[in-house]
PDB file of N, CA and C in Angstrom:
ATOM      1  N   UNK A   1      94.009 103.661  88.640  1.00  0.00           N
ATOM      2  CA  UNK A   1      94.944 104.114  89.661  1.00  0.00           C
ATOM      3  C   UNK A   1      94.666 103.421  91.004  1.00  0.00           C
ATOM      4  N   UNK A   2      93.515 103.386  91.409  1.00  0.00           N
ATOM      5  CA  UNK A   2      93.276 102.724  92.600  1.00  0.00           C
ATOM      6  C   UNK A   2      93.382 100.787  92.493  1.00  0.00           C
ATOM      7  N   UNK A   3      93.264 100.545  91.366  1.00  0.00           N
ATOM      8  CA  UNK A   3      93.418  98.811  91.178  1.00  0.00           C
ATOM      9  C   UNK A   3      95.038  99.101  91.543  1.00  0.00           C
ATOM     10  N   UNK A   4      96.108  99.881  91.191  1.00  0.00           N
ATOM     11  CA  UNK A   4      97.646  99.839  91.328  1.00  0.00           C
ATOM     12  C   UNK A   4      97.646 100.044  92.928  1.00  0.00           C
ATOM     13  N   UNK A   5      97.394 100.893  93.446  1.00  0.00           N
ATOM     14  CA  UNK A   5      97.575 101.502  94.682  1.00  0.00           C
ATOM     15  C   UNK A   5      97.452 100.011  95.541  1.00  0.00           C
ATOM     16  N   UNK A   6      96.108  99.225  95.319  1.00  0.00           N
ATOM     17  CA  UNK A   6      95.470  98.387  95.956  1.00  0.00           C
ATOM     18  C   UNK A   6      96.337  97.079  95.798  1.00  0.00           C
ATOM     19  N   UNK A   7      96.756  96.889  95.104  1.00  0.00           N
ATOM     20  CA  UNK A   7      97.940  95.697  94.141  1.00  0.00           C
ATOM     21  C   UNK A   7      98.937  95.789  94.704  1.00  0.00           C
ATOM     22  N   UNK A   8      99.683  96.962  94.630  1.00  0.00           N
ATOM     23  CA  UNK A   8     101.416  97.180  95.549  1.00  0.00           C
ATOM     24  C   UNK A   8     101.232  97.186  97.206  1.00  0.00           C
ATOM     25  N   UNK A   9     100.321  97.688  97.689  1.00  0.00           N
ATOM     26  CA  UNK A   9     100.377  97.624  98.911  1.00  0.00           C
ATOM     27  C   UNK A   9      99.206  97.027 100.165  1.00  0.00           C
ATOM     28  N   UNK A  10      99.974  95.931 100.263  1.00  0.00           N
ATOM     29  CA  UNK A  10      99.586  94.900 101.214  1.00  0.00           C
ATOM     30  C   UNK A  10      99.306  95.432 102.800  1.00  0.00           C
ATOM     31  N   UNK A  11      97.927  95.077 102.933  1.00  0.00           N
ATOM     32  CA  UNK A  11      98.166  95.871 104.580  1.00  0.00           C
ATOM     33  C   UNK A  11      98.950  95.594 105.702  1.00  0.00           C
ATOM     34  N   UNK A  12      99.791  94.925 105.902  1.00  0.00           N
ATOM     35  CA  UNK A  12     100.901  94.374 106.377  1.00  0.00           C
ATOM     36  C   UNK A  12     102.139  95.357 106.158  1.00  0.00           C
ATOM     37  N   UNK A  13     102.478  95.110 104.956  1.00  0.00           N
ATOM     38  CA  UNK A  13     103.831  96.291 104.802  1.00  0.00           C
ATOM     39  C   UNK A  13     103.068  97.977 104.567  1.00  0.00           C
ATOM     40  N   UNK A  14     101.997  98.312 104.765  1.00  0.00           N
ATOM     41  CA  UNK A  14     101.351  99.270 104.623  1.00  0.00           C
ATOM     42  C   UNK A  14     101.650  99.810 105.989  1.00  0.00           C
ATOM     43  N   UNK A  15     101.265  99.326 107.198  1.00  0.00           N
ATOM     44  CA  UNK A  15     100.991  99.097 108.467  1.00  0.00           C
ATOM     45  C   UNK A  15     102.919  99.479 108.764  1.00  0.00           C
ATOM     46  N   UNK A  16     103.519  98.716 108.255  1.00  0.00           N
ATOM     47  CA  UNK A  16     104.968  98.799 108.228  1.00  0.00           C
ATOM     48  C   UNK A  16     105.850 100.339 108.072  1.00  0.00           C
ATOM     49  N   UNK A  17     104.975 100.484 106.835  1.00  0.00           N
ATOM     50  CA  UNK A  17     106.112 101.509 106.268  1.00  0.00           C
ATOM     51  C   UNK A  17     104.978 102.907 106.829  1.00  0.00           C
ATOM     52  N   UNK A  18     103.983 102.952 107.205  1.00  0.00           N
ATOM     53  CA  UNK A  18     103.506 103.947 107.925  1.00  0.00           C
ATOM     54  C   UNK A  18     103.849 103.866 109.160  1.00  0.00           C
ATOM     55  N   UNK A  19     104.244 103.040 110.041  1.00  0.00           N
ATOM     56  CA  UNK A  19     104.968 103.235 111.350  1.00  0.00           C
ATOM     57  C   UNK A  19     106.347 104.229 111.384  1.00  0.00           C
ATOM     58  N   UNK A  20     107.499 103.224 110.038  1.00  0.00           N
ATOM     59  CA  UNK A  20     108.749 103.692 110.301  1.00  0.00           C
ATOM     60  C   UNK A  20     109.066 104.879 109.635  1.00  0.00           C
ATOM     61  N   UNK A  21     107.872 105.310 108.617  1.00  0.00           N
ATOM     62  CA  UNK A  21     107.906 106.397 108.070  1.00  0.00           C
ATOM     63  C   UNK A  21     107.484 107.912 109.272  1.00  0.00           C
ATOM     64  N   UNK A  22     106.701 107.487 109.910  1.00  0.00           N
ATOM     65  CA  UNK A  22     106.279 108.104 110.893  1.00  0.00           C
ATOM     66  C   UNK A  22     107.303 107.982 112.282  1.00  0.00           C
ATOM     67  N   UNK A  23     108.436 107.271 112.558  1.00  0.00           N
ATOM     68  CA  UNK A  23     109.073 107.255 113.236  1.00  0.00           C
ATOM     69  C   UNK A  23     110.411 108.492 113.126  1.00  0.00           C
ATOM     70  N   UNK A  24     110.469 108.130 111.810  1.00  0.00           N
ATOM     71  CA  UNK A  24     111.567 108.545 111.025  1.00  0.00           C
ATOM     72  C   UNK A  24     111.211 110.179 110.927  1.00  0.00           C
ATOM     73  N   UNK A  25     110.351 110.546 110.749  1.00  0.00           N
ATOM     74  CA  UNK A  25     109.782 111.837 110.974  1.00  0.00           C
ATOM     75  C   UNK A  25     110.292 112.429 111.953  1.00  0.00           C
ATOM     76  N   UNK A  26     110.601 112.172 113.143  1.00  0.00           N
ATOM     77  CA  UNK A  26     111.077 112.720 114.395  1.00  0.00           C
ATOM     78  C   UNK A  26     112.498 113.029 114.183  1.00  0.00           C
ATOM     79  N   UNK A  27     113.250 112.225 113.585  1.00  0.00           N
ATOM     80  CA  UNK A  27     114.790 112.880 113.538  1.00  0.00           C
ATOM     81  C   UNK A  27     114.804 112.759 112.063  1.00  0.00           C
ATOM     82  N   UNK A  28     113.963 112.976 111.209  1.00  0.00           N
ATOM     83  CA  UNK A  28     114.635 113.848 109.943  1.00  0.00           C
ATOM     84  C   UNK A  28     113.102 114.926 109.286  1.00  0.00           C
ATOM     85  N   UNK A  29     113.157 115.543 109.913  1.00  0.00           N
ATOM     86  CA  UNK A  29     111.787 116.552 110.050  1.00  0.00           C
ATOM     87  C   UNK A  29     111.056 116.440 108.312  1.00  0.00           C
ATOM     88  N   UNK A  30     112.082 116.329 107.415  1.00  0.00           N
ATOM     89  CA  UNK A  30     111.939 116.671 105.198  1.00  0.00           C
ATOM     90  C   UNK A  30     110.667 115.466 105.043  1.00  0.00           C
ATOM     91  N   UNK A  31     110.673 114.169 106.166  1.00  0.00           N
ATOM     92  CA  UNK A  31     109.813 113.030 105.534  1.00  0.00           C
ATOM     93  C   UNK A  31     108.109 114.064 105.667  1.00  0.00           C
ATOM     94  N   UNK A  32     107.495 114.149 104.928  1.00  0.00           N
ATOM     95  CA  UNK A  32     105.840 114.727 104.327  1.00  0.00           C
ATOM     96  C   UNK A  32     105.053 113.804 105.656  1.00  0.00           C
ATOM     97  N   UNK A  33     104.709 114.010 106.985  1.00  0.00           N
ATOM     98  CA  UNK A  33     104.043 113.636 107.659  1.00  0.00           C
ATOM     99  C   UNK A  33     102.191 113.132 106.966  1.00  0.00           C
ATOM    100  N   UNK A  34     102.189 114.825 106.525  1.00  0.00           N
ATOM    101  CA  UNK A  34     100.965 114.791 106.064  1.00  0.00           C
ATOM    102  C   UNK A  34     100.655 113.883 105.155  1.00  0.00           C
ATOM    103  N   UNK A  35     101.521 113.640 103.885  1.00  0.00           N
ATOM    104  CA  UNK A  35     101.075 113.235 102.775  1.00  0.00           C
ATOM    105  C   UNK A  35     101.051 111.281 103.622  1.00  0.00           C
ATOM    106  N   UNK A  36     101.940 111.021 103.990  1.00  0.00           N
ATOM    107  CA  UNK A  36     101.485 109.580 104.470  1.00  0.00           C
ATOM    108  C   UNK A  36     100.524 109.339 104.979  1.00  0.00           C
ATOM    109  N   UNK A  37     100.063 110.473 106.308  1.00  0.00           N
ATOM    110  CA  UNK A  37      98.763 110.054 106.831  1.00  0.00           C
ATOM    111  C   UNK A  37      97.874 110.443 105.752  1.00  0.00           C
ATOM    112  N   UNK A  38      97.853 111.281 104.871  1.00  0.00           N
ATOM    113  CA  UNK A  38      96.184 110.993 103.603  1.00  0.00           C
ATOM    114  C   UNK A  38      96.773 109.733 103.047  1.00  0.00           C
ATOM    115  N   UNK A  39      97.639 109.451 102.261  1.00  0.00           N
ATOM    116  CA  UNK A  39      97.878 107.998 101.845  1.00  0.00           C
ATOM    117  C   UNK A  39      97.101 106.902 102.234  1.00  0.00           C
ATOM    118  N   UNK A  40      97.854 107.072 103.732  1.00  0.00           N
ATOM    119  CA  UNK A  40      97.146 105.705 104.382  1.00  0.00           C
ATOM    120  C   UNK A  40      95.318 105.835 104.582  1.00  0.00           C
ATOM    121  N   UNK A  41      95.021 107.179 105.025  1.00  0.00           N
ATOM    122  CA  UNK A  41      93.983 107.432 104.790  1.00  0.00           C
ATOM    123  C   UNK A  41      92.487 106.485 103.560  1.00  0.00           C
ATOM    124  N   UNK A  42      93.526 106.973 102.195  1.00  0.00           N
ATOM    125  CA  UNK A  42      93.072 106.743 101.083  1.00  0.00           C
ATOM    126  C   UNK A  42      93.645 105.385 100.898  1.00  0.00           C
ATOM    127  N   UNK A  43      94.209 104.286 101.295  1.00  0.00           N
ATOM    128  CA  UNK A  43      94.268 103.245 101.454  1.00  0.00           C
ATOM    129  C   UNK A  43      92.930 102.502 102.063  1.00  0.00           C
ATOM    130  N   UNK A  44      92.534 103.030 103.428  1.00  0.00           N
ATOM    131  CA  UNK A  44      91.622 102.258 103.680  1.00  0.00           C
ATOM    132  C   UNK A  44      90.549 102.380 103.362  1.00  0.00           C
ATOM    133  N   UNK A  45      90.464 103.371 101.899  1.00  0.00           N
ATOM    134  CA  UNK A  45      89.247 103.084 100.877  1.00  0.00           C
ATOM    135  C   UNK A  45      89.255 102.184  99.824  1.00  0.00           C
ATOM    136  N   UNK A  46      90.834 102.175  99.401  1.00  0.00           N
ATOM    137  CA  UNK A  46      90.928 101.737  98.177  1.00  0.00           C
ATOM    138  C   UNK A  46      91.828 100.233  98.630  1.00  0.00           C
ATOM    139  N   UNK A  47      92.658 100.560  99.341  1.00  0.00           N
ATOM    140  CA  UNK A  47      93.703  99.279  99.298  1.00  0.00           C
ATOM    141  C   UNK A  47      93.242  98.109 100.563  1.00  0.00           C
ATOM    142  N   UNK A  48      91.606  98.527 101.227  1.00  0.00           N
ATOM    143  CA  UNK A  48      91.767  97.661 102.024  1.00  0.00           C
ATOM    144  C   UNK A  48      91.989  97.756 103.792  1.00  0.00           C
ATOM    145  N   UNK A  49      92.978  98.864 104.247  1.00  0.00           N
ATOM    146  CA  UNK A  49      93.481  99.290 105.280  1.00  0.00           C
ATOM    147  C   UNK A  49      92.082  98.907 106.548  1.00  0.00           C
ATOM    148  N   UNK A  50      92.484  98.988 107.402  1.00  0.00           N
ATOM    149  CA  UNK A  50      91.775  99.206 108.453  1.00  0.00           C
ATOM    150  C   UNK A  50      91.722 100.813 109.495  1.00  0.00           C
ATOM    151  N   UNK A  51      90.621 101.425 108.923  1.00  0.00           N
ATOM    152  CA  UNK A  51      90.850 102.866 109.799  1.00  0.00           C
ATOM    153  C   UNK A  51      91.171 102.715 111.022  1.00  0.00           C
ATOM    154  N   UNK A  52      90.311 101.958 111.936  1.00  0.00           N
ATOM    155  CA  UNK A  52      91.089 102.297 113.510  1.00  0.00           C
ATOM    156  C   UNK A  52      92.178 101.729 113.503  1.00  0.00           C
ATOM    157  N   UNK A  53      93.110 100.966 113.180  1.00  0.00           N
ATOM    158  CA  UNK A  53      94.089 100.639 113.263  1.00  0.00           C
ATOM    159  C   UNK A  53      94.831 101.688 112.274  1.00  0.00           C
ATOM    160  N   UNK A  54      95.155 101.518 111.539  1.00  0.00           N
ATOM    161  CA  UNK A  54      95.673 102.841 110.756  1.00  0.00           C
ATOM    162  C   UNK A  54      95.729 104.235 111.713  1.00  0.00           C
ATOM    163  N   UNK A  55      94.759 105.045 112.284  1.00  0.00           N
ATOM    164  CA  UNK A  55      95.145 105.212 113.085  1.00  0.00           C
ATOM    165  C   UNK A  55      95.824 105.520 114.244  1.00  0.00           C
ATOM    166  N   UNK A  56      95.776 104.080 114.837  1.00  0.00           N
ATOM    167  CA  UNK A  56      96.286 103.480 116.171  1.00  0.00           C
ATOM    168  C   UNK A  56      97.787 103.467 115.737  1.00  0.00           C
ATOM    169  N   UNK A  57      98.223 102.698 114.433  1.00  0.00           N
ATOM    170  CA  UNK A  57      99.766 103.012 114.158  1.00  0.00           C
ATOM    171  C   UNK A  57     100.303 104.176 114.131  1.00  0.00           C
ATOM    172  N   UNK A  58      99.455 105.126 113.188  1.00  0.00           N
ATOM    173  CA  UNK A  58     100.015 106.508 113.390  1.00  0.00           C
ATOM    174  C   UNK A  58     100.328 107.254 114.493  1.00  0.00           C
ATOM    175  N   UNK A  59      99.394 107.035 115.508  1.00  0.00           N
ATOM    176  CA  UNK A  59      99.606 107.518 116.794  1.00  0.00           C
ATOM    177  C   UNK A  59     100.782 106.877 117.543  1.00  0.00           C
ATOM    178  N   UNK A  60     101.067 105.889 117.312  1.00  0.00           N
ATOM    179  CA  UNK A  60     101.963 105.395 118.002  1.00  0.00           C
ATOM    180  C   UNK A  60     103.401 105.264 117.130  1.00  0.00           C
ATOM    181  N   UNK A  61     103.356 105.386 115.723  1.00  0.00           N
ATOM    182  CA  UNK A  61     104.654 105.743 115.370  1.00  0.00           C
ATOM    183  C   UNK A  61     105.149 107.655 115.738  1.00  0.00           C
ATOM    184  N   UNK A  62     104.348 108.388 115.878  1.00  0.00           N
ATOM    185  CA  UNK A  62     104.072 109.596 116.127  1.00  0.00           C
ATOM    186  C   UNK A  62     104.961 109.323 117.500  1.00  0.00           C
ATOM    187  N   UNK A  63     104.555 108.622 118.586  1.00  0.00           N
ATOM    188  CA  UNK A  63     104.835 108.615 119.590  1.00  0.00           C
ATOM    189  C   UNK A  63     105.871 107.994 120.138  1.00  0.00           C
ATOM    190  N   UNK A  64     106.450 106.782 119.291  1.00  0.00           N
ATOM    191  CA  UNK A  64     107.681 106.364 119.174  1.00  0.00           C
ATOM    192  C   UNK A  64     108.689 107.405 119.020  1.00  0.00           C
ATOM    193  N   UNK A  65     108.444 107.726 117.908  1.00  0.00           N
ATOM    194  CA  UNK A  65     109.836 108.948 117.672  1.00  0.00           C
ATOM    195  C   UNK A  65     109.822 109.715 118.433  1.00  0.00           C
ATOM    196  N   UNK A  66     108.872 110.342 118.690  1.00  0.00           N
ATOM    197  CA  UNK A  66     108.740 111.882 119.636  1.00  0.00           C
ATOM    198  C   UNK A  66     109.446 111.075 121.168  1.00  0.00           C
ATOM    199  N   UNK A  67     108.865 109.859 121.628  1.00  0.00           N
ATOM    200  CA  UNK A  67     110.091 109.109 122.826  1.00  0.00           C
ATOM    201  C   UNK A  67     111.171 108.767 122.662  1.00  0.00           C
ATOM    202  N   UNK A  68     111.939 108.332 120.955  1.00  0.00           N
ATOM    203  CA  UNK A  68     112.937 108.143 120.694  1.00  0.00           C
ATOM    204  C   UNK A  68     114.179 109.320 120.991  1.00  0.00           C
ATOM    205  N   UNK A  69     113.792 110.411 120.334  1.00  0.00           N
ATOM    206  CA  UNK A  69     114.133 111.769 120.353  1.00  0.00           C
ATOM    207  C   UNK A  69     114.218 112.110 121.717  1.00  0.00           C
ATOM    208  N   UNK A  70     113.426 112.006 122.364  1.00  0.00           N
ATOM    209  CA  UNK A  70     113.409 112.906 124.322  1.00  0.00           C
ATOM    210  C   UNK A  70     114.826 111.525 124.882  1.00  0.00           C
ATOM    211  N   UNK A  71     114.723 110.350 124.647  1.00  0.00           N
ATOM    212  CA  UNK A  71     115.443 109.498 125.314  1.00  0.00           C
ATOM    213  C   UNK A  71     116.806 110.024 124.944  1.00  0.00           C
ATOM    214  N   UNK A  72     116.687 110.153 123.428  1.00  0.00           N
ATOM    215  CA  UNK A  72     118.344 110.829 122.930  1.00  0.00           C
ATOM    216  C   UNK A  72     118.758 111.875 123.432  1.00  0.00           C
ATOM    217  N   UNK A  73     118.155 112.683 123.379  1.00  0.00           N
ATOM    218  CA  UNK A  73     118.197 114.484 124.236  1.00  0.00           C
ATOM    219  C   UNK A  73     118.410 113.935 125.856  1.00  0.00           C
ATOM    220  N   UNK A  74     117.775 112.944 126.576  1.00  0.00           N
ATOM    221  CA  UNK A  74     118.084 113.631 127.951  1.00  0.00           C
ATOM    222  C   UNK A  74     119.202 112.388 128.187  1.00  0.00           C
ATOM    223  N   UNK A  75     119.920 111.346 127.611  1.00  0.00           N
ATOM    224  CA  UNK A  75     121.051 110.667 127.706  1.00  0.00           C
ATOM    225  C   UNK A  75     122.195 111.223 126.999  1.00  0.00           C
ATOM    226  N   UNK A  76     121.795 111.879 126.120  1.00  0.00           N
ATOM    227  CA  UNK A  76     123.464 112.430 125.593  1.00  0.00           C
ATOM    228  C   UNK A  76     124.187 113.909 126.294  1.00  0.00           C
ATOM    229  N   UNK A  77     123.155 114.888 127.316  1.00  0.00           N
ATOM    230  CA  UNK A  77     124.113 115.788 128.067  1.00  0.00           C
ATOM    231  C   UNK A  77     124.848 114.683 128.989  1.00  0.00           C
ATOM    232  N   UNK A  78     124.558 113.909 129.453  1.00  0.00           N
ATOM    233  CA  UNK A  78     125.208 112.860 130.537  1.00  0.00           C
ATOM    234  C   UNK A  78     126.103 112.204 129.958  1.00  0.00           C
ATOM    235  N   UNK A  79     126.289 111.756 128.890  1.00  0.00           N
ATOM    236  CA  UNK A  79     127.716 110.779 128.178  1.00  0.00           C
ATOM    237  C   UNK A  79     128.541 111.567 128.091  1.00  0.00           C
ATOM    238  N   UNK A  80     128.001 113.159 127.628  1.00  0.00           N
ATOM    239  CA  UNK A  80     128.737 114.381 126.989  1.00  0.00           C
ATOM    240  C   UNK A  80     129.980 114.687 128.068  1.00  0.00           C
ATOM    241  N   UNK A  81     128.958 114.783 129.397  1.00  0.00           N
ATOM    242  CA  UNK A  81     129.714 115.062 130.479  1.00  0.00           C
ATOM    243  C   UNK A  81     130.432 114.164 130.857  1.00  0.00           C
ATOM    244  N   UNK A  82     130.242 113.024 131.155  1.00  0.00           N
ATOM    245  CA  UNK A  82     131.113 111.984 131.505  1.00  0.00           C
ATOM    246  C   UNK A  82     132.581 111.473 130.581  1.00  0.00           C
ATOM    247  N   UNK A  83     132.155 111.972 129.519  1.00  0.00           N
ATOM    248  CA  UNK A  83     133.525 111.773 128.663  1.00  0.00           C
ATOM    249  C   UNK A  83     134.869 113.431 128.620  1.00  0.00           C
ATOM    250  N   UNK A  84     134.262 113.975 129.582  1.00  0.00           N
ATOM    251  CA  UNK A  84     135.261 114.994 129.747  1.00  0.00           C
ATOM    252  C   UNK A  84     135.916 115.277 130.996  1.00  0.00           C
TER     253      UNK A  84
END
């Protein structure tokens, strides 16, 4: 199981799809936060990963969305209003 894990995922698109997975979290709440961060976790035993960076992405896809989301919320009462 861990030779597969280690085989499909390249730390590059690892690094990838734990950002936008973690982005994506912010406006669709159903994506498993948790289960990606042990994933990636258990990546940088088995597949290679780099913990502080691993991480450093999480925190900052965490923090992407959560700014994506506040930017959407405090620009759309203002369009709302302006289009009426």
């Amino acid at each position: 199981m861990a030779e597969l894990i280690s085989d499909v995922a390249s730390p590059m698109w690892a690094y990838a799809l734990l950002l936008t997975l973690l982005v994506a979290d912010a406006f669709v709440p159903v994506v498993p936060t948790q289960v990606v961060m042990i994933t990636s976790g258990a990546l940088t035993v088995y597949g290679g990963l780099n913990l502080p960076l691993t991480i450093a992405v999480g925190a900052a896809g965490v923090f992407v969305g959560d700014l994506a989301c506040y930017v959407l919320g405090r620009t759309a009462p203002a369009r709302r209003a302006a289009r009426h």
